[in-house]
Protein backbone atom coordinates (compact mmCIF):
# COMPACT_ATOMS: atom_id res chain seq x y z
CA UNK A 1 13.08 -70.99 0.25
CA UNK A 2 10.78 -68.46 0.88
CA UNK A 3 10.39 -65.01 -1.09
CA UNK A 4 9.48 -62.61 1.94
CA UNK A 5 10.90 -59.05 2.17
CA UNK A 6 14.00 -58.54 4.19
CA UNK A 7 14.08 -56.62 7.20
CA UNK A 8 16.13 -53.88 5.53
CA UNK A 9 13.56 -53.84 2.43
CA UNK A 10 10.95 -53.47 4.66
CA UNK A 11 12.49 -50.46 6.40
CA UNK A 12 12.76 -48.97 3.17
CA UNK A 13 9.00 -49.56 2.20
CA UNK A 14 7.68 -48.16 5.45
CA UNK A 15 10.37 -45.07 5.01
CA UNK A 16 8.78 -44.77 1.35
CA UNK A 17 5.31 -44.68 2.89
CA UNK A 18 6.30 -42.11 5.36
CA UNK A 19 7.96 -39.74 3.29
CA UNK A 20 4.78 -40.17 0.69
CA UNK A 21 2.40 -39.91 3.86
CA UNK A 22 4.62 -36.67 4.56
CA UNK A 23 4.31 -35.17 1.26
CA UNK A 24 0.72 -35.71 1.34
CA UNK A 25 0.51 -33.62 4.26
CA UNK A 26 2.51 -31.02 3.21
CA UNK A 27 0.25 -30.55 -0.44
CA UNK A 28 -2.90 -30.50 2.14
CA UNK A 29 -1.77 -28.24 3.59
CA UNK A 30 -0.11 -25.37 1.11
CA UNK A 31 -3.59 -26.25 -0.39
CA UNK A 32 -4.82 -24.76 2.49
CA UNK A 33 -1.93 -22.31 2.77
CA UNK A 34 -1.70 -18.97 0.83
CA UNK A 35 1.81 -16.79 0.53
CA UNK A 36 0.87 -13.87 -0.68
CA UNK A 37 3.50 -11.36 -1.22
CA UNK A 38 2.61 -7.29 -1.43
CA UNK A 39 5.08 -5.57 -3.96
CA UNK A 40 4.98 -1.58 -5.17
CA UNK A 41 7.04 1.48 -4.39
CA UNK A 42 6.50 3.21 -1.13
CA UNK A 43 3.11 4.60 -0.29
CA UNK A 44 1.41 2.84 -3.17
CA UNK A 45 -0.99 1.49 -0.23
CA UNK A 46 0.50 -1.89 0.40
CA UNK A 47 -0.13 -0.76 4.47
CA UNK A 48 -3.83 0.11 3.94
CA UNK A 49 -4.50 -2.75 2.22
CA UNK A 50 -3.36 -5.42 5.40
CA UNK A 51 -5.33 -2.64 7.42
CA UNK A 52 -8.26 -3.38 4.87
CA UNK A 53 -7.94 -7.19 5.55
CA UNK A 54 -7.84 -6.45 9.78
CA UNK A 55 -11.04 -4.76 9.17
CA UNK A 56 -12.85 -6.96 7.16
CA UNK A 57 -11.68 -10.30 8.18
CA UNK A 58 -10.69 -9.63 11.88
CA UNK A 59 -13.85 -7.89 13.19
CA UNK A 60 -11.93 -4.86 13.03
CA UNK A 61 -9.55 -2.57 15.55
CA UNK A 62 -9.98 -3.29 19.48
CA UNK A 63 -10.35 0.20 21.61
CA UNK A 64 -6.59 0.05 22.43
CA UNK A 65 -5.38 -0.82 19.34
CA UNK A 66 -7.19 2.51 18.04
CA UNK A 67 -5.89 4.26 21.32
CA UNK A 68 -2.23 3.06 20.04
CA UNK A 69 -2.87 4.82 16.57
CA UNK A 70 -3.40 8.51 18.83
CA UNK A 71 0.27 9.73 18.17
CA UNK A 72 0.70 8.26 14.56
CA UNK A 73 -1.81 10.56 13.51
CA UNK A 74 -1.18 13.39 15.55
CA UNK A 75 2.18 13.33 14.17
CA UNK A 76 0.67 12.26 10.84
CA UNK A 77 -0.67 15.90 11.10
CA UNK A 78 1.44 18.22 12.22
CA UNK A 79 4.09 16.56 10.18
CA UNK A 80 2.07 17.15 6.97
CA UNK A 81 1.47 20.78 8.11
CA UNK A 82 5.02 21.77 9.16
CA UNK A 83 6.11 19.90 5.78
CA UNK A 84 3.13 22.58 4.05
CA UNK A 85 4.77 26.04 5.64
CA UNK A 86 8.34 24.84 4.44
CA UNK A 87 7.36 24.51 1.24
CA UNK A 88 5.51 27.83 1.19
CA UNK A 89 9.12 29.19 2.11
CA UNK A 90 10.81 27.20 -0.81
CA UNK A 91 8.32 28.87 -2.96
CA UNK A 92 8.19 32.33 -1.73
CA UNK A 93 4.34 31.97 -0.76
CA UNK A 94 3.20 33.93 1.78
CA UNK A 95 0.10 33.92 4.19
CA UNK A 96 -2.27 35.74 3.48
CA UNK A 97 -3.07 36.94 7.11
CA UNK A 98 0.48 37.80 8.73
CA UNK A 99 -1.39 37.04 12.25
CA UNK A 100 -1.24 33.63 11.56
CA UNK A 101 2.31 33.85 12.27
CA UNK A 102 2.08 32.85 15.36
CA UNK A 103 0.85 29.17 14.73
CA UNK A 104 3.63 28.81 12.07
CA UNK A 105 5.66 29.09 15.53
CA UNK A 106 3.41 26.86 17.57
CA UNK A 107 3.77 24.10 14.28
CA UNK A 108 7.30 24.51 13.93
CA UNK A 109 8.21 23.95 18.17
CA UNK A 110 7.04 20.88 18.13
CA UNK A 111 8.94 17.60 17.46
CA UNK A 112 8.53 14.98 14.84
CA UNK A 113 6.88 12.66 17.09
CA UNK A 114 3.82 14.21 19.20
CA UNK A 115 3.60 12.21 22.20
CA UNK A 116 0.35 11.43 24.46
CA UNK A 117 -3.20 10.34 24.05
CA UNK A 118 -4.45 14.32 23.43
CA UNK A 119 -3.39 16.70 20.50
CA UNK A 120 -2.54 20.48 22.61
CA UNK A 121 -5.18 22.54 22.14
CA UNK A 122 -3.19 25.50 20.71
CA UNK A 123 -1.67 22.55 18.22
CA UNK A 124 -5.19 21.74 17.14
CA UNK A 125 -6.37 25.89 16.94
CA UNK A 126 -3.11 26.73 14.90
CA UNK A 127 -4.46 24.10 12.44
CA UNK A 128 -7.24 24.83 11.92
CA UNK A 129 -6.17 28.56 11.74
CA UNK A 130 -3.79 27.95 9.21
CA UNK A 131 -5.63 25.60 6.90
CA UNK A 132 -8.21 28.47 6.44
CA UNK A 133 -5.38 30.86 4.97
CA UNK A 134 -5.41 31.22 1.42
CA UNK A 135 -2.21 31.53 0.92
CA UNK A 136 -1.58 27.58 2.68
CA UNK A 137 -4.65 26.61 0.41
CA UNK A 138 -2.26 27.82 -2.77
CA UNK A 139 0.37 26.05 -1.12
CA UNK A 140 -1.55 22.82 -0.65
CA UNK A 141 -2.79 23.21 -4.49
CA UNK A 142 1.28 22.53 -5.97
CA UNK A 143 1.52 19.64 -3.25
CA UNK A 144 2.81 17.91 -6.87
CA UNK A 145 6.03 20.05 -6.24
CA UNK A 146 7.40 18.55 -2.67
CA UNK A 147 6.60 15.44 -0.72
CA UNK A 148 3.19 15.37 1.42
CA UNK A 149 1.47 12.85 2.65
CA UNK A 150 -1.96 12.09 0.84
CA UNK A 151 -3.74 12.07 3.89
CA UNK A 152 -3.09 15.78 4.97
CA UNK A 153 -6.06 17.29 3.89
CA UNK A 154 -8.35 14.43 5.60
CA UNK A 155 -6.53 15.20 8.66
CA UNK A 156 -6.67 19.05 8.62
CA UNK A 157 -10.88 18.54 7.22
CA UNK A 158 -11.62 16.67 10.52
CA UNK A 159 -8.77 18.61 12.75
CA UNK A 160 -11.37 20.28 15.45
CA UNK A 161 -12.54 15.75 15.80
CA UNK A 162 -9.03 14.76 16.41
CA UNK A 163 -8.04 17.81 18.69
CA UNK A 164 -11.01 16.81 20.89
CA UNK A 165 -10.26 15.78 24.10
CA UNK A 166 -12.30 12.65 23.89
CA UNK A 167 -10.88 12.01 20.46
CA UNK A 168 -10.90 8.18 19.80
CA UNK A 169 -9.50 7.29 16.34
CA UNK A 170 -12.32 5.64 13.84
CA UNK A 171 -11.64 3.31 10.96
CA UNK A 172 -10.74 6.04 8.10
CA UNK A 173 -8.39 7.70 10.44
CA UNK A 174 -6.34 4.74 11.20
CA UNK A 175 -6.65 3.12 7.52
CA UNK A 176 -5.13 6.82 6.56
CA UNK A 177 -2.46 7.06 8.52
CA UNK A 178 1.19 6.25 7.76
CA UNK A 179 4.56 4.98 8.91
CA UNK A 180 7.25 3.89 6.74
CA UNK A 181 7.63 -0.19 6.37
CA UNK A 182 10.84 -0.93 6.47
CA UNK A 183 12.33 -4.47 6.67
CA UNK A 184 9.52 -7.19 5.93
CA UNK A 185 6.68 -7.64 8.38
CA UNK A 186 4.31 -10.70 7.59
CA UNK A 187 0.84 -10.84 8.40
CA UNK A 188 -1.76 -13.71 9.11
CA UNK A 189 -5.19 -13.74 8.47
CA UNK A 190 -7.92 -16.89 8.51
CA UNK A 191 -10.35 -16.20 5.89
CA UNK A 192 -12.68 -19.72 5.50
CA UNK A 193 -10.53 -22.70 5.38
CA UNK A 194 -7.47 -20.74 4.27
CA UNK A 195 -4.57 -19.56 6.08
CA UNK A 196 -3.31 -16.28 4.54
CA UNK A 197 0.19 -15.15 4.80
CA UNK A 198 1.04 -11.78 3.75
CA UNK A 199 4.24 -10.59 3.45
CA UNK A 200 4.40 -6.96 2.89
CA UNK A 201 8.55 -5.74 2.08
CA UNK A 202 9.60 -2.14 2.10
CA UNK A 203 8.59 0.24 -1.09
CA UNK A 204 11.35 2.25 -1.05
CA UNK A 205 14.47 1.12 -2.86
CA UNK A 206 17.03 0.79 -0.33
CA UNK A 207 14.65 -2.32 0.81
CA UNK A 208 14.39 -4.11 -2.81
CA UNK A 209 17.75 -5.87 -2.95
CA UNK A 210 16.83 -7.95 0.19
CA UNK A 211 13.20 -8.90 -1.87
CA UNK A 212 13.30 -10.92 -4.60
CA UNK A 213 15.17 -14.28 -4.10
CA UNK A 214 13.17 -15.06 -0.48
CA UNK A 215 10.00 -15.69 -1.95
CA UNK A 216 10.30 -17.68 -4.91
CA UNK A 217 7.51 -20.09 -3.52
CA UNK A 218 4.42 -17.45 -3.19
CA UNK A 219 1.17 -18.19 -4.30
CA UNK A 220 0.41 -15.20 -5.86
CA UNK A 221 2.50 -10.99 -6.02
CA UNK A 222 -0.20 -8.52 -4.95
CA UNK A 223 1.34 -5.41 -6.87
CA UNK A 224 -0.11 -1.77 -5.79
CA UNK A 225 0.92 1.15 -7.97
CA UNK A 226 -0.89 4.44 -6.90
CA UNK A 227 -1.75 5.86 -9.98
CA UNK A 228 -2.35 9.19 -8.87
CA UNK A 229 1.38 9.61 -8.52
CA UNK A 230 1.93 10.23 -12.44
CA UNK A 231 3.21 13.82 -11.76
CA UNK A 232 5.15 13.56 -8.82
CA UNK A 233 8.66 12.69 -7.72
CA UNK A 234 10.49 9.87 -5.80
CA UNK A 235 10.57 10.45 -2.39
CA UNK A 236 14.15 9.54 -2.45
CA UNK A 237 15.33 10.55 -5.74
CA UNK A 238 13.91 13.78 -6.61
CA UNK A 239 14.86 13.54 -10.10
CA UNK A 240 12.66 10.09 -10.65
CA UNK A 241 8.75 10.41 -12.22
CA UNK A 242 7.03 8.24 -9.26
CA UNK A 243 4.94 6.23 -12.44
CA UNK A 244 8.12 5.64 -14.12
CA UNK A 245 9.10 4.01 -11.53
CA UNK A 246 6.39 1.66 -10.32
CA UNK A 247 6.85 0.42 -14.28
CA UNK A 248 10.27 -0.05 -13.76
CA UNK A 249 9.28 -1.94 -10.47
CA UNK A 250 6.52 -4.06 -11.91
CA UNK A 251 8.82 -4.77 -14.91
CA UNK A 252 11.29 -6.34 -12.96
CA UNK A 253 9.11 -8.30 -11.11
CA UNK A 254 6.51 -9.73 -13.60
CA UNK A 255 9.94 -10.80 -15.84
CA UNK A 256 11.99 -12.05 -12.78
CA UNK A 257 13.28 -15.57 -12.91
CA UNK A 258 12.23 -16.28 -9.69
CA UNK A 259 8.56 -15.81 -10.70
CA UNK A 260 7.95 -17.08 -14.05
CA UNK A 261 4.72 -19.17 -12.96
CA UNK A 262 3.72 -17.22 -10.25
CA UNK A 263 0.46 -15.33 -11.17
CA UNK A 264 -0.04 -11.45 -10.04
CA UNK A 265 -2.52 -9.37 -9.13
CA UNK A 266 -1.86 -5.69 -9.84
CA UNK A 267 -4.08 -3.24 -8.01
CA UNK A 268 -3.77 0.34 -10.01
CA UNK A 269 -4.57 2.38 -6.65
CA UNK A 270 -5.83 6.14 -5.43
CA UNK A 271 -8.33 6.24 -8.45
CA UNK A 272 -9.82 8.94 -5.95
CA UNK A 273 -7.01 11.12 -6.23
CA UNK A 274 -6.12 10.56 -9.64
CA UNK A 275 -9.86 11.59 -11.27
CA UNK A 276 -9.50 14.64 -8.86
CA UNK A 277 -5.99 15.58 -10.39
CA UNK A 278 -6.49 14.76 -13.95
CA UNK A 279 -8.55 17.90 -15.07
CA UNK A 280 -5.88 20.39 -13.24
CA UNK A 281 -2.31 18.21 -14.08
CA UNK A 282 -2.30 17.16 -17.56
CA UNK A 283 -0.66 13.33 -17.64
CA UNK A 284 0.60 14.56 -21.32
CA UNK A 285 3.24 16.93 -19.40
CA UNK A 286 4.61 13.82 -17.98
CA UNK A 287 3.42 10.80 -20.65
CA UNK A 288 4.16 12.38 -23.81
CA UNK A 289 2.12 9.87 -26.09
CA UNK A 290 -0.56 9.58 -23.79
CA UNK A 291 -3.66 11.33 -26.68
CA UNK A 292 -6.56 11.02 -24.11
CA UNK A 293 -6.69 14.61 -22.60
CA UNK A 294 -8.66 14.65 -18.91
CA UNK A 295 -10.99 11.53 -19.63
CA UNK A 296 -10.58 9.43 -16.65
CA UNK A 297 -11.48 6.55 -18.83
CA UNK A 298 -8.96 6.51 -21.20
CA UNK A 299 -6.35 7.39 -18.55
CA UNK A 300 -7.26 4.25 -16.89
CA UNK A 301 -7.05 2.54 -19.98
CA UNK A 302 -3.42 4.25 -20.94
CA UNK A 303 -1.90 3.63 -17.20
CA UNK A 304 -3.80 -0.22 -17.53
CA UNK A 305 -1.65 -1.10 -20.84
CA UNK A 306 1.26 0.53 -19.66
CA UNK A 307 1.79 -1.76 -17.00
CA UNK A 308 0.25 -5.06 -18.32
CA UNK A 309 2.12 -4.70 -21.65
CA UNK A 310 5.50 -5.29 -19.63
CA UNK A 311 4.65 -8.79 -19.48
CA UNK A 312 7.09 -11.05 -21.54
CA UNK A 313 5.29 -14.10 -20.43
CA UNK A 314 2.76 -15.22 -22.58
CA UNK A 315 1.10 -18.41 -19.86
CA UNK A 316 1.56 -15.21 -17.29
CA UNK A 317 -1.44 -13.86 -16.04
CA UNK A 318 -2.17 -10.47 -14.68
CA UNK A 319 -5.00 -9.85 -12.91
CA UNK A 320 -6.26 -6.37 -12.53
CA UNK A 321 -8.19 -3.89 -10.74
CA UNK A 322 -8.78 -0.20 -10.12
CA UNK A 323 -9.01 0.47 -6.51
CA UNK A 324 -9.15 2.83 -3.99
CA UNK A 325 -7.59 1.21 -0.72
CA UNK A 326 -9.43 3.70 1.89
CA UNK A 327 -12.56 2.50 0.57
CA UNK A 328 -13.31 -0.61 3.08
CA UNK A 329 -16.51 -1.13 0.41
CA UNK A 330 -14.81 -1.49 -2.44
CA UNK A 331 -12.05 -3.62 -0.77
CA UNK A 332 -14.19 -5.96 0.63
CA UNK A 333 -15.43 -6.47 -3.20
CA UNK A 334 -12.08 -6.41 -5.03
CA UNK A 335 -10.42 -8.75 -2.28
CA UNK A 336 -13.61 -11.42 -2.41
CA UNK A 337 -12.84 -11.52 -6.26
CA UNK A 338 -8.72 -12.07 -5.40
CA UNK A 339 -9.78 -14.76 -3.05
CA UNK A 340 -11.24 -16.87 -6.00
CA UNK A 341 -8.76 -15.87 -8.30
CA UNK A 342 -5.92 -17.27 -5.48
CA UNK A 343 -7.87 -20.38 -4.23
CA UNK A 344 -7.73 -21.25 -8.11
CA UNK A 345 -4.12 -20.73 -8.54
CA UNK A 346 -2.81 -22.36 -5.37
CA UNK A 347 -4.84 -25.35 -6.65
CA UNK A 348 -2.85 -25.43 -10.05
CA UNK A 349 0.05 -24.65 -8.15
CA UNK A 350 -0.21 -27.65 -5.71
CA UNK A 351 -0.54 -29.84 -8.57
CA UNK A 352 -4.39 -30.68 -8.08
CA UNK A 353 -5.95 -29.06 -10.64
């Protein structure tokens, strides 16, 4: 009698063969795949960063998608401004010219969202009026004490460009600008042979519960924390240090069960800002055992440990950087060195290193 396979054994084989020929495919091509997931509380610069990536991998913003950032910053603006003349109210600060009255009316008529492709002229002239008055310069000085977006005083600097009628946004204005991520929004970007996907979730906390559980398969947790933010509050909890609670944040994360072997990337943000602030807002008030005075250096080096001695992991590893996001420069440095640093672990991760 003869030995051959039968027909049912050799359905199974060739099923074997496909499902192996399958799974061959699929390592291929998560080798060539890269999940990358951007954590941090809101405005730690998660947003400028995938703007970063448009820039430098992209080619950059087409003239209508610049056109289409017109009203964020125009509302960017006079947002920050009208949010600048409350505050002077909340802490009895007055103008120093009482003239200027009359563009604390103009700010304060118009709605949250300016609409159209041109800023009003008497918008644009109230301003720039205003931001020349002492008394909105002492203002602007305890921005610490309410919420303002960092990009006001870029905005009001170059307010007599984007008031101009033939005002077309350029690359600082649109990495600067903001609107709140909520939900998750991913991104794709080519960059060689690899396919990045970037996944960039909400900062504030009423988004973190839906997080943590949908991306236990990422390559790699790009966390921001803008450092600068050591004396302010929580946008949403005024009673929360903003530092405290990127630690908390990062904490959770780098010890979460659903990324024990996944490998992060921690990107200690708005260095800018932060050497700026340093001599005039002693990090003591607000770290008690922090010894290193106004030296940025040891700062850095204080804020660095914080964070990286949270890890409970000892095979984890953190990868860090000091970076300032608006900087398309620097970026294009800092995210050349990520790309290595990812290409490696998505090797080890697929099992082929």
């Amino acid at each position: 009698m003869g030995c051959g396979m039968s027909t049912e054994e050799k359905e199974g084989k060739a099923r074997n063969e496909e499902i192996e020929n399958q799974l061959k495919r699929d390592r291929m091509q998560q080798r060539n795949e890269i999940k990358m997931l951007l954590l941090g509380a809101g405005e730690s610069g998660k947003s400028t960063i995938l703007k970063q990536m448009k820039l430098i991998h992209e080619g950059g913003y087409s003239r209508d998608e610049r056109e289409s950032f017109k009203e964020i910053i125009f509302s960017n603006t006079v947002q920050s401004m009208r949010v600048i003349l409350e505050a002077m109210e909340s802490l009895e600060l007055p103008l120093e010219d009482q003239r200027m009255e009359y563009h604390v009316q103009t700010i304060f008529m118009q709605p949250a969202q300016i609409e159209g492709d041109v800023l009003p002229p008497e918008v644009g002239n109230a301003i720039e009026a205003l931001w020349k008055d002492r008394g909105v310069q002492d203002c602007f000085k305890r921005s610490r004490e309410y919420q303002l977006n960092d990009s006001a005083r870029y905005y009001f600097d170059n307010i007599a460009r984007i008031a101009a009628p033939d005002y077309m946004p350029n690359d600082q204005d649109v990495l600067r600008s903001r609107v709140k991520t909520t939900g998750i929004t991913e991104t794709t970007f080519i960059i060689g042979d690899l396919t990045y996907r970037m996944f960039d979730v909400g900062g504030q906390r009423s988004e973190r519960k839906k997080w943590i559980h949908c991306f236990e398969n990422v390559t790699t947790i790009l966390f921001l924390v803008a450092i600068s933010e050591y004396d302010q509050l929580l946008f949403e909890d005024e009673t929360v240090n903003r530092m405290q609670e990127a630690l908390t944040l990062f904490d959770s994360i780098c010890n979460s069960r659903w990324f024990i072997k996944t490998s992060i990337i921690l990107f200690l943000n708005k260095i800018d800002r932060f050497k700026e602030k340093l001599p005039v807002s002693p990090m003591k008030n607000y770290f008690p055992d922090y010894e290193g005075g106004d030296d940025y250096a040891a700062a850095c080096d204080y804020i660095l440990n914080r964070f990286v001695s949270l890890n409970q992991h000892e095979t984890k590893q953190i990868y860090t950087h000091f970076t300032c996001a608006t900087d398309t420069t620097q970026i294009r440095f800092v995210m050349a060195a990520v790309n290595d640093i990812i290409i490696q672990e998505n090797l080890r991760l697929c099992g082929l290193i």
